[in-house]
N, C-alpha and C. Protein backbone atom coordinates (compact mmCIF):
# COMPACT_ATOMS: atom_id res chain seq x y z
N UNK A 1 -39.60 -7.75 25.49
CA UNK A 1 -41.02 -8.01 25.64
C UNK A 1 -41.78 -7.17 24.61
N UNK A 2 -42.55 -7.93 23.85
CA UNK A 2 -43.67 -7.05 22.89
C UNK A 2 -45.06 -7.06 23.26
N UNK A 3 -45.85 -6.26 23.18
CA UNK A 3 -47.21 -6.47 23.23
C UNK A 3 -47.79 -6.54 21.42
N UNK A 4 -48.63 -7.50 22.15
CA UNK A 4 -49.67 -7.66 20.79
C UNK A 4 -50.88 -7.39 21.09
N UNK A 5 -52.01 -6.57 20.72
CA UNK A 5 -53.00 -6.47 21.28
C UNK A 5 -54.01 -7.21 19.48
N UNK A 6 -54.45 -7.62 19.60
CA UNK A 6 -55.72 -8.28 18.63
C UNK A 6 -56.96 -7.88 18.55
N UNK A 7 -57.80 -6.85 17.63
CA UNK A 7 -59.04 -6.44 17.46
C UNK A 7 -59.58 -6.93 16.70
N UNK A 8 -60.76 -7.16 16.77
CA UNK A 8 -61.94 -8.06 15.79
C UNK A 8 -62.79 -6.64 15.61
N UNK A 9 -63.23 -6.61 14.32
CA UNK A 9 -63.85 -5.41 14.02
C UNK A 9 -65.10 -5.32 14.58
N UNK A 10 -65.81 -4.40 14.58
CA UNK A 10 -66.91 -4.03 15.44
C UNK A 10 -68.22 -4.43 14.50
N UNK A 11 -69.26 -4.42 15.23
CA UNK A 11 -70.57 -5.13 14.18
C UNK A 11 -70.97 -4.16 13.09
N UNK A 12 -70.98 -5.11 12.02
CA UNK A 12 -71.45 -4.54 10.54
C UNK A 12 -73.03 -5.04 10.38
N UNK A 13 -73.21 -4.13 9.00
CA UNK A 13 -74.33 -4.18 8.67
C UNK A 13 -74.39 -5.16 7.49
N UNK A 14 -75.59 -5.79 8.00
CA UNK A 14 -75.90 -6.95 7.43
C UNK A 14 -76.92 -7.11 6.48
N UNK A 15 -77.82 -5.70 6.17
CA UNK A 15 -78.66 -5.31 5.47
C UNK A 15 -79.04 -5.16 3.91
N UNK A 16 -77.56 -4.71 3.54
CA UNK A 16 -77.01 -4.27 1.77
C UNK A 16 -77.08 -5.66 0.93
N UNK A 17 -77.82 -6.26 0.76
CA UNK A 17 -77.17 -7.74 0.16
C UNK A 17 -76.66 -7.33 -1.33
N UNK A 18 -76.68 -5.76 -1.70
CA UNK A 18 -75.98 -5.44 -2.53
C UNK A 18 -74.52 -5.68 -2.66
N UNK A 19 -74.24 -5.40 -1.46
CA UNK A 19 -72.86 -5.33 -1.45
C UNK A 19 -72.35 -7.25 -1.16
N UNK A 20 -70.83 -6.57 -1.32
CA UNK A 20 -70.04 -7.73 -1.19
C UNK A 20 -69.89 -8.20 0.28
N UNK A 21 -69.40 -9.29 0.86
CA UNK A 21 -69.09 -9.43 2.15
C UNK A 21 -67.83 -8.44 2.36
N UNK A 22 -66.94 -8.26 1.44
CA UNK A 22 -65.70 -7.50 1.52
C UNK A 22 -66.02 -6.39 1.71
N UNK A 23 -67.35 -5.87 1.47
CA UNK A 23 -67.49 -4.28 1.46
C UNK A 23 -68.81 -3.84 2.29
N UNK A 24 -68.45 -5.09 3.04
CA UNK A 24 -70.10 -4.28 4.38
C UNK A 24 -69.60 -3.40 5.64
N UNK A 25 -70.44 -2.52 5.58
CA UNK A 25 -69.68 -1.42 6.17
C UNK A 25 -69.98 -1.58 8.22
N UNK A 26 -69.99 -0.87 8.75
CA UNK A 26 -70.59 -0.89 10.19
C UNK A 26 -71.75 -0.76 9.88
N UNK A 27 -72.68 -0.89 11.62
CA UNK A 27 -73.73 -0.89 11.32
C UNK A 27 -73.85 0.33 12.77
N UNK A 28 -75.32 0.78 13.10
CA UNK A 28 -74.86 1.78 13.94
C UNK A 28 -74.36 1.27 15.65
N UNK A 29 -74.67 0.20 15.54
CA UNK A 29 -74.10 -0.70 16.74
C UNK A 29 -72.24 -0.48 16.88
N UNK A 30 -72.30 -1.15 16.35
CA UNK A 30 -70.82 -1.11 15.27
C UNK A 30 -70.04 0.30 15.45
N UNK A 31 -70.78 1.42 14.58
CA UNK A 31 -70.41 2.86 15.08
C UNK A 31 -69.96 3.05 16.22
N UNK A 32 -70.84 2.80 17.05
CA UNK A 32 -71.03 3.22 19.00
C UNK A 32 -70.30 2.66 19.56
N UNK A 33 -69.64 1.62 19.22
CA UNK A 33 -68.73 0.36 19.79
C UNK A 33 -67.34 0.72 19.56
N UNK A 34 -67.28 1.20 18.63
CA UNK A 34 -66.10 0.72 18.20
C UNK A 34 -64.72 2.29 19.05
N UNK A 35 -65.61 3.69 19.14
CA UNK A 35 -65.14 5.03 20.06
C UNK A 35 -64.87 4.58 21.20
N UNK A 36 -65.85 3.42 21.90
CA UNK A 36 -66.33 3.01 23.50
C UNK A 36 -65.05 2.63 23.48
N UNK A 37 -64.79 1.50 23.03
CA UNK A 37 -63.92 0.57 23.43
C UNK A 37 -62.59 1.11 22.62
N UNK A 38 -62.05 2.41 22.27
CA UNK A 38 -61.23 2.82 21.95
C UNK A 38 -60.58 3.15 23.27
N UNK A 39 -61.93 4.37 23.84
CA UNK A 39 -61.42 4.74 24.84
C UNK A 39 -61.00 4.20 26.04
N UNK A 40 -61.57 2.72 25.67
CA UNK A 40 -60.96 1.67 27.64
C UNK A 40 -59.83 1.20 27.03
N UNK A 41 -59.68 0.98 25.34
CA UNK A 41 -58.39 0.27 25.36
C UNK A 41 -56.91 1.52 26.18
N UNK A 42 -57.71 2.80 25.56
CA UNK A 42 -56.17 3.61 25.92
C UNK A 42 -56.21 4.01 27.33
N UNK A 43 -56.95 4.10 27.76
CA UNK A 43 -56.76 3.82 29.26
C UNK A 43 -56.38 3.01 30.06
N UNK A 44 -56.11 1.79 29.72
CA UNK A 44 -55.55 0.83 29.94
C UNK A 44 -53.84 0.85 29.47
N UNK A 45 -53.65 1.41 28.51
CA UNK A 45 -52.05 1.98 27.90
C UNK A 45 -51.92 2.61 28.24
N UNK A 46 -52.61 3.66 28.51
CA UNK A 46 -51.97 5.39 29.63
C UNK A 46 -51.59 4.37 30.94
N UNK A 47 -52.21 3.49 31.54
CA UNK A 47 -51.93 2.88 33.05
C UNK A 47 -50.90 2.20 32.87
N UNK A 48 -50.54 2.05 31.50
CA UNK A 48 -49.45 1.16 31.63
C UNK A 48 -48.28 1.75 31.17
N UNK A 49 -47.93 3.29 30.73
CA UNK A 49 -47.40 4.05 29.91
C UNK A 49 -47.03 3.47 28.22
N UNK A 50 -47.87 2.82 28.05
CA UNK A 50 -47.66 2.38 26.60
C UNK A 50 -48.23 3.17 25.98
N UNK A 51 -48.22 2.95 24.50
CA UNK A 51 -48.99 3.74 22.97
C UNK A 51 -48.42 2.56 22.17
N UNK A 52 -49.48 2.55 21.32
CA UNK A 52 -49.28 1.92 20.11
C UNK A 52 -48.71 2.30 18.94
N UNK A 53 -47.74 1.31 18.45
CA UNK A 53 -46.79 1.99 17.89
C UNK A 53 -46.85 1.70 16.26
N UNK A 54 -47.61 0.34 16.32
CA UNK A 54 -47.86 0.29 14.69
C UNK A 54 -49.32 -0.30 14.59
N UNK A 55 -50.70 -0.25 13.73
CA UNK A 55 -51.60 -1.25 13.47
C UNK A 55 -51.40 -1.99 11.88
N UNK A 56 -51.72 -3.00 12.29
CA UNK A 56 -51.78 -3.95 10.87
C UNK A 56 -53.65 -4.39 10.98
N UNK A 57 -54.30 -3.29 9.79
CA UNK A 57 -55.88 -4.00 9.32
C UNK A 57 -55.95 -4.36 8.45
N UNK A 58 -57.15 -4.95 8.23
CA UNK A 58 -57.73 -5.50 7.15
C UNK A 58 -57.92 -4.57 6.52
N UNK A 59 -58.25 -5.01 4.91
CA UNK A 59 -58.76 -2.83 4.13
C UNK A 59 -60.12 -3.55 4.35
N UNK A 60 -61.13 -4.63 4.45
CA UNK A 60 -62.13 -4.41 4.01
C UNK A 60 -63.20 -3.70 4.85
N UNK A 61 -63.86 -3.04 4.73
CA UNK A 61 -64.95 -2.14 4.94
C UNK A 61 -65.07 -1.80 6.46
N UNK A 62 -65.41 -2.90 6.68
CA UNK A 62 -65.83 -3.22 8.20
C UNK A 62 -65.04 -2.79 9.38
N UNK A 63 -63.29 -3.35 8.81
CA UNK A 63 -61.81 -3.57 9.70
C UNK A 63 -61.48 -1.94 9.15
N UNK A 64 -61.52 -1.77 8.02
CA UNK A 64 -61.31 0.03 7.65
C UNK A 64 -61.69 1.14 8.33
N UNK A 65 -63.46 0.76 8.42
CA UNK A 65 -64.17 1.73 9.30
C UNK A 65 -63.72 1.48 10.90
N UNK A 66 -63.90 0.41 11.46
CA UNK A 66 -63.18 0.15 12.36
C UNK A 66 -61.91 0.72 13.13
N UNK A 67 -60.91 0.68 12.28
CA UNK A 67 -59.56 1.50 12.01
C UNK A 67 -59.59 2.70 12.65
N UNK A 68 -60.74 2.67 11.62
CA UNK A 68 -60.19 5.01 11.67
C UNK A 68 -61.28 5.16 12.70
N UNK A 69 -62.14 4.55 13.50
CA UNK A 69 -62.84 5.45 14.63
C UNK A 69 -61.63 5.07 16.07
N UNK A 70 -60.80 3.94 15.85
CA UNK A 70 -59.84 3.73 16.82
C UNK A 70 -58.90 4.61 17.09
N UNK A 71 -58.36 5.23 15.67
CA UNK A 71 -57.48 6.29 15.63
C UNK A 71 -57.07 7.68 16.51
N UNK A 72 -58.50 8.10 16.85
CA UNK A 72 -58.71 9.29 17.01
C UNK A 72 -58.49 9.20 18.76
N UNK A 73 -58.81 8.36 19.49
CA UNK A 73 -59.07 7.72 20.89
C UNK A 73 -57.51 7.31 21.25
N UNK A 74 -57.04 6.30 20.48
CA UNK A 74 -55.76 5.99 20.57
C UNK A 74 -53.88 6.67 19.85
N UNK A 75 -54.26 8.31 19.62
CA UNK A 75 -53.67 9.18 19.19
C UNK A 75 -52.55 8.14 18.01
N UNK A 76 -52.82 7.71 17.07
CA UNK A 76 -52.58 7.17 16.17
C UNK A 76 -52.74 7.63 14.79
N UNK A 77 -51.51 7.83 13.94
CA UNK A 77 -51.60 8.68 12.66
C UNK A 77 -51.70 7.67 11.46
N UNK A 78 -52.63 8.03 10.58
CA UNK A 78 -52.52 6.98 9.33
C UNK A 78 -51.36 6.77 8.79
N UNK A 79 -49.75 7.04 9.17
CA UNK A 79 -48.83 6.40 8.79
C UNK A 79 -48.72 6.10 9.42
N UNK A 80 -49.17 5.04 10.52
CA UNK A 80 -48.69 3.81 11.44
C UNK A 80 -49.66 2.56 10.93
N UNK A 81 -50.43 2.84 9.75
CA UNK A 81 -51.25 2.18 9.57
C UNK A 81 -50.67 1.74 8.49
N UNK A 82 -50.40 0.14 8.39
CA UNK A 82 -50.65 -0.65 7.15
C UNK A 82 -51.73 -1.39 6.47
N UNK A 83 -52.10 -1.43 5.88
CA UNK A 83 -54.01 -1.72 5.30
C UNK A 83 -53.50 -2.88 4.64
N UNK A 84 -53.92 -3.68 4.71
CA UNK A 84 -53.41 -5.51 4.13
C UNK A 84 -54.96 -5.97 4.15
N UNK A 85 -55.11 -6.28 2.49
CA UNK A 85 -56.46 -7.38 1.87
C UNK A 85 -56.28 -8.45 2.31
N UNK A 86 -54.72 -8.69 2.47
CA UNK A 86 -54.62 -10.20 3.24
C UNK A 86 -54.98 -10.52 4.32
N UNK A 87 -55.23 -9.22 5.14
CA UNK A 87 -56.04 -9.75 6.47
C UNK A 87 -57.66 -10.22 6.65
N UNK A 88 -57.99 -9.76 5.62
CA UNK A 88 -59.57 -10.15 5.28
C UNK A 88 -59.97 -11.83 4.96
N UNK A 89 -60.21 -12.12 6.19
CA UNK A 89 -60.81 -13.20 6.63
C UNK A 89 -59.57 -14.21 6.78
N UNK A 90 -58.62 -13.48 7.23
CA UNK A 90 -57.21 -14.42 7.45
C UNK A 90 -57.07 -15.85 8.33
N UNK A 91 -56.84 -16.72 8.11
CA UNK A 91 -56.42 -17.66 8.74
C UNK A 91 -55.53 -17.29 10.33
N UNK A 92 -55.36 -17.94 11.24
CA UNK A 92 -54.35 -17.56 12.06
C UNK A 92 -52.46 -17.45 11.84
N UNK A 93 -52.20 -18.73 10.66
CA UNK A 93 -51.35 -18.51 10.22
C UNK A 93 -50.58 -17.52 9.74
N UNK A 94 -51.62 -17.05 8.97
CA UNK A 94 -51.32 -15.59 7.91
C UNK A 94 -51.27 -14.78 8.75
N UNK A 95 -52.21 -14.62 10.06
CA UNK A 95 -52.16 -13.14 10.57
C UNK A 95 -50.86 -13.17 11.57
N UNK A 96 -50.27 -14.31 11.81
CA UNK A 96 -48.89 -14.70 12.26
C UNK A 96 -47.99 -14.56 11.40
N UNK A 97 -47.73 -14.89 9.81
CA UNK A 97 -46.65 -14.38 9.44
C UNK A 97 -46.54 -12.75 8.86
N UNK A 98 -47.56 -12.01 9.18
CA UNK A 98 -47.87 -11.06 9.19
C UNK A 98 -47.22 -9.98 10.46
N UNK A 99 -47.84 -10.80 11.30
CA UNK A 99 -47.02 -10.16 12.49
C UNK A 99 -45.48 -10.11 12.91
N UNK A 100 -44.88 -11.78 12.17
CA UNK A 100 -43.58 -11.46 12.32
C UNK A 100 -42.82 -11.02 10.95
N UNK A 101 -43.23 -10.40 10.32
CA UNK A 101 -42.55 -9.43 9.36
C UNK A 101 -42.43 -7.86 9.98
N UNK A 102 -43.28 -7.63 11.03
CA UNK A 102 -43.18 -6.06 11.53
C UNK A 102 -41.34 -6.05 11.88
N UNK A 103 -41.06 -4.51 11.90
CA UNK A 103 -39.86 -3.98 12.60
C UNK A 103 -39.52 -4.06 14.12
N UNK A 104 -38.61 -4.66 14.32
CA UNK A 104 -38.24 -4.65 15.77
C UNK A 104 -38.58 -3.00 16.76
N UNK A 105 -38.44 -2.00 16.28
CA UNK A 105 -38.66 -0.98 16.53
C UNK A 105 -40.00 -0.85 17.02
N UNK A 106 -41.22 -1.21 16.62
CA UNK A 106 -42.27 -1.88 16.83
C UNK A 106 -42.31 -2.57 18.26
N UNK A 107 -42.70 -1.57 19.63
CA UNK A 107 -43.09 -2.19 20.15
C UNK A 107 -44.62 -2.90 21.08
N UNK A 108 -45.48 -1.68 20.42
CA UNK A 108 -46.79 -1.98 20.46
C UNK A 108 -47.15 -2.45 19.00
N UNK A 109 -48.57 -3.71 18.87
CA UNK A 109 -48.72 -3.69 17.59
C UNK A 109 -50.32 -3.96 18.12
N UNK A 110 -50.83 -3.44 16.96
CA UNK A 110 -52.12 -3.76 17.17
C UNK A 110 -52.54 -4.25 15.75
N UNK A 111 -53.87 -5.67 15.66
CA UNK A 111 -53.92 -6.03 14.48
C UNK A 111 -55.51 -5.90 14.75
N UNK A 112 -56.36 -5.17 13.49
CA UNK A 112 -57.56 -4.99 13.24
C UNK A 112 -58.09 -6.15 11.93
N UNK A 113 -58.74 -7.44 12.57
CA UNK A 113 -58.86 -8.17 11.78
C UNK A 113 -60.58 -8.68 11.77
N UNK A 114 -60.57 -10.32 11.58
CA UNK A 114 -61.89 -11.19 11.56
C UNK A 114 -61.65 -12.04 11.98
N UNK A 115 -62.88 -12.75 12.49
CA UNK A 115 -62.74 -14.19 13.12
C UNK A 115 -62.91 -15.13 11.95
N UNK A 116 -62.97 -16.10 11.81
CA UNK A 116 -62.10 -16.91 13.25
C UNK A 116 -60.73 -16.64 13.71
N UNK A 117 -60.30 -16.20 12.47
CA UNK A 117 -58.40 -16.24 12.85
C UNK A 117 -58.28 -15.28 14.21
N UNK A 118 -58.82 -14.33 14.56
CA UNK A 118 -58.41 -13.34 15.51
C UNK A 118 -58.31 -14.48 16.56
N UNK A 119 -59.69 -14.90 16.79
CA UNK A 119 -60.10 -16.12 18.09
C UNK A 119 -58.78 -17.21 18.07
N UNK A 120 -58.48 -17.87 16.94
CA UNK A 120 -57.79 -18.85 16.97
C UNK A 120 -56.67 -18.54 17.47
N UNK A 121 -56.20 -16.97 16.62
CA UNK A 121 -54.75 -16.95 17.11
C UNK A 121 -54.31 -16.80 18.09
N UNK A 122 -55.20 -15.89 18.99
CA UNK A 122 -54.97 -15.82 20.58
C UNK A 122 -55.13 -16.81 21.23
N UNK A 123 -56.30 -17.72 21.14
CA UNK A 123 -55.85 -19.17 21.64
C UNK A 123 -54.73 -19.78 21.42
N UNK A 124 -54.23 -19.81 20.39
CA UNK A 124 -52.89 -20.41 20.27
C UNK A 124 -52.20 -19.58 20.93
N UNK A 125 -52.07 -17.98 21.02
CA UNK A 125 -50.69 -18.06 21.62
C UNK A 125 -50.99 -18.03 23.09
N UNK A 126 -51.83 -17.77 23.45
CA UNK A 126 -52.17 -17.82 25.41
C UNK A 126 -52.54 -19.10 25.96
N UNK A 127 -53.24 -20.40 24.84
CA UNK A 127 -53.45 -21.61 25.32
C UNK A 127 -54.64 -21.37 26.38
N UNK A 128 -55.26 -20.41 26.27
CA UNK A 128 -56.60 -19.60 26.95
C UNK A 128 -57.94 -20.33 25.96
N UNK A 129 -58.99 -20.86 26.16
CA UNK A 129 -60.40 -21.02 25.81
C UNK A 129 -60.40 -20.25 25.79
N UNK A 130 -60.84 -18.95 24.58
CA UNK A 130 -61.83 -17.46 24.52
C UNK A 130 -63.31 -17.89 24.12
N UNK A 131 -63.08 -18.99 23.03
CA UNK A 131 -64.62 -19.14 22.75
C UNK A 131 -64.62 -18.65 21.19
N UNK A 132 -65.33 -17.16 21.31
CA UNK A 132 -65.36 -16.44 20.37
C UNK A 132 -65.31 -14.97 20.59
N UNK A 133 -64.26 -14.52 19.89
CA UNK A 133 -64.08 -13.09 20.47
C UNK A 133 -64.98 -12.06 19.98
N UNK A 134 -65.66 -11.79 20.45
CA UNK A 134 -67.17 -10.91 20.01
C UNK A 134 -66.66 -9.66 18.93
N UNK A 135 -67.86 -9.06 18.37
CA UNK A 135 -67.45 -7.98 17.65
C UNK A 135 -66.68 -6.79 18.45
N UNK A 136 -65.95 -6.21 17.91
CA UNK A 136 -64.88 -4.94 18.87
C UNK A 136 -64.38 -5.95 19.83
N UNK A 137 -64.54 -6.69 19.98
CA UNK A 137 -63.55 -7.45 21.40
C UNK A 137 -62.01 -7.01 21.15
N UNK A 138 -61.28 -7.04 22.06
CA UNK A 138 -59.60 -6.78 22.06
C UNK A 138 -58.91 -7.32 22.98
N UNK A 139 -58.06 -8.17 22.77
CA UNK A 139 -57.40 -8.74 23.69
C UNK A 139 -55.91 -8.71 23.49
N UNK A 140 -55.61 -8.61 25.05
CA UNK A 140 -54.19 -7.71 24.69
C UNK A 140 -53.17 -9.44 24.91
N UNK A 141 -52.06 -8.77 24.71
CA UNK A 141 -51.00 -10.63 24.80
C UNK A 141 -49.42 -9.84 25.51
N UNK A 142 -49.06 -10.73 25.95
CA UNK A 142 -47.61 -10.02 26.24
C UNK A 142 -46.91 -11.01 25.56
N UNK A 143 -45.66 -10.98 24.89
CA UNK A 143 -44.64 -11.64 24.20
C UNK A 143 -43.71 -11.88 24.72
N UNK A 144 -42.95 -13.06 25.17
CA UNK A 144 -41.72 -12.53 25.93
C UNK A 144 -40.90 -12.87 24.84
N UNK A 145 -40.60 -12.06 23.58
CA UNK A 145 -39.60 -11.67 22.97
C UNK A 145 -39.11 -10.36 22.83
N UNK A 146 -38.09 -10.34 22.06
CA UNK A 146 -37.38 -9.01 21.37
C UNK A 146 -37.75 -8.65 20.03
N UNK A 147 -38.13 -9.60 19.13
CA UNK A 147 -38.27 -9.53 17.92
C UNK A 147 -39.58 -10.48 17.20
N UNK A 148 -39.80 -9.76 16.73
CA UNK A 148 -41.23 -9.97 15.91
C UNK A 148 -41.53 -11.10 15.03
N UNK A 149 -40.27 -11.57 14.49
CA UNK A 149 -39.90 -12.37 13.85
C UNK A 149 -39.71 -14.00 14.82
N UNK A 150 -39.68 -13.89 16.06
CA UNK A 150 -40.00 -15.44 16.90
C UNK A 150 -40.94 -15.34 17.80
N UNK A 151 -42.28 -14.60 17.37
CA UNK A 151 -43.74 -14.77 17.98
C UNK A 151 -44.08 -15.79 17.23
N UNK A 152 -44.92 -16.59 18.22
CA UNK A 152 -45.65 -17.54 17.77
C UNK A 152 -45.35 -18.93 19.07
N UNK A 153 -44.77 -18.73 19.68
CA UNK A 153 -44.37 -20.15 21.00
C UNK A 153 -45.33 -19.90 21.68
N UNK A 154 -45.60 -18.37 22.57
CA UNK A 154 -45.93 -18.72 23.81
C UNK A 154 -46.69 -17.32 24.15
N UNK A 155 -47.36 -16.65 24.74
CA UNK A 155 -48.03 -15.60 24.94
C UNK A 155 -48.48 -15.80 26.25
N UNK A 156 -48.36 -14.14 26.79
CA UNK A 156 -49.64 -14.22 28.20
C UNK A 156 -50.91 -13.41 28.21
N UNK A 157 -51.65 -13.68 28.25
CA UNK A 157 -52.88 -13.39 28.31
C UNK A 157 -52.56 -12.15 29.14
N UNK A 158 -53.17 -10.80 28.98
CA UNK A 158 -53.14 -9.50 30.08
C UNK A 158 -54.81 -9.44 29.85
N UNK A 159 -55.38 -8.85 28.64
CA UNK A 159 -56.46 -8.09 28.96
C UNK A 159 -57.24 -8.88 27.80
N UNK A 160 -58.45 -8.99 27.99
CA UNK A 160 -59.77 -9.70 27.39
C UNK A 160 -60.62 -8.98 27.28
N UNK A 161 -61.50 -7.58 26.76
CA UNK A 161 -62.53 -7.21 26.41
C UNK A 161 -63.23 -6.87 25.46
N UNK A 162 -64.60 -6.44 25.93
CA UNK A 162 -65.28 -6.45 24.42
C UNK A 162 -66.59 -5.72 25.12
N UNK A 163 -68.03 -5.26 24.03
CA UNK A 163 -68.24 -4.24 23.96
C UNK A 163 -69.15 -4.39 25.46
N UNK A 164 -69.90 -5.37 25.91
CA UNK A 164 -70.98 -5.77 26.43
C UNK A 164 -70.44 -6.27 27.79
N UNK A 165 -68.91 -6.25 27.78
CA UNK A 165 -68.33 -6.68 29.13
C UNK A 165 -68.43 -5.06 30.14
N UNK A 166 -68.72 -5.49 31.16
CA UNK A 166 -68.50 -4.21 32.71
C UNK A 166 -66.96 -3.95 32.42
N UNK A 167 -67.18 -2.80 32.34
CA UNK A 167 -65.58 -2.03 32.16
C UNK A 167 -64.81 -1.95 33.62
């Protein structure tokens, strides 16, 4: 059994029209959100004696900053972190063959990405209506495999939250 848990980055700022879409950073919403919901995700893994054992983000700005305020909440060292441009604005596909390239050893994974693909992919694998998974939303999946490499059939839905939901 693997867990997959799926994060959509927390709200950015929409202000800079200097910048690129690739390089908009949080916004202070975004900031505040993103510690909150660090701390219910690992409370939810302390109840379950889990830890996360690898994240796969996006590098761009948003999924970066994102990243590293998760870190600190979810005792996670920047070498568990792989930073992939390819996750920036990924399809569901991609963020699937992404996922099954991880190490079997790997048995928490967490992926810090964007919608739509985040939304899509968890629909596909839970066959769950989410809708749209809000900014910081996280939703956790159970796998009933061994290996990383034959995700993609079937998933169970465990946990659904996000910033604005009653904890």
């Amino acid at each position: 059994m693997k867990t997959l848990i799926l994060i959509r980055h927390a709200k950015s700022n929409w202000n800079d029209a200097e910048k690129s879409d690739y390089e908009r950073s949080l916004n202070a919403r975004g900031l505040s959100d993103a510690p909150i919901m660090a701390k219910r995700l690992q409370q939810r893994l302390t109840e379950k004696e889990q830890s996360i054992d690898a994240i796969l983000s996006s590098s761009a700005q948003r999924a970066d900053q994102t990243t590293r305020l998760l870190l600190t909440e979810l005792n996670v060292s920047d070498q568990q972190i792989d930073w992939r441009r390819d996750l920036y604005l990924a399809s569901p596909m991609t963020i699937l063959k992404m996922i099954r390239m991880v190490t079997d050893d790997v048995q928490t994974l967490a992926v810090v990405a964007h919608n739509p693909g985040i939304t899509e992919l968890a629909e596909q694998f839970t066959g769950e209506f989410l809708g749209n998974v809000p900014t910081c939303g996280i939703i956790t999946i159970a796998l009933p495999i061994n290996h990383w490499c034959d995700a993609g059939n079937w998933a169970d839905l465990i946990h659904f939250d996000y910033p604005k939901k009653a904890p």
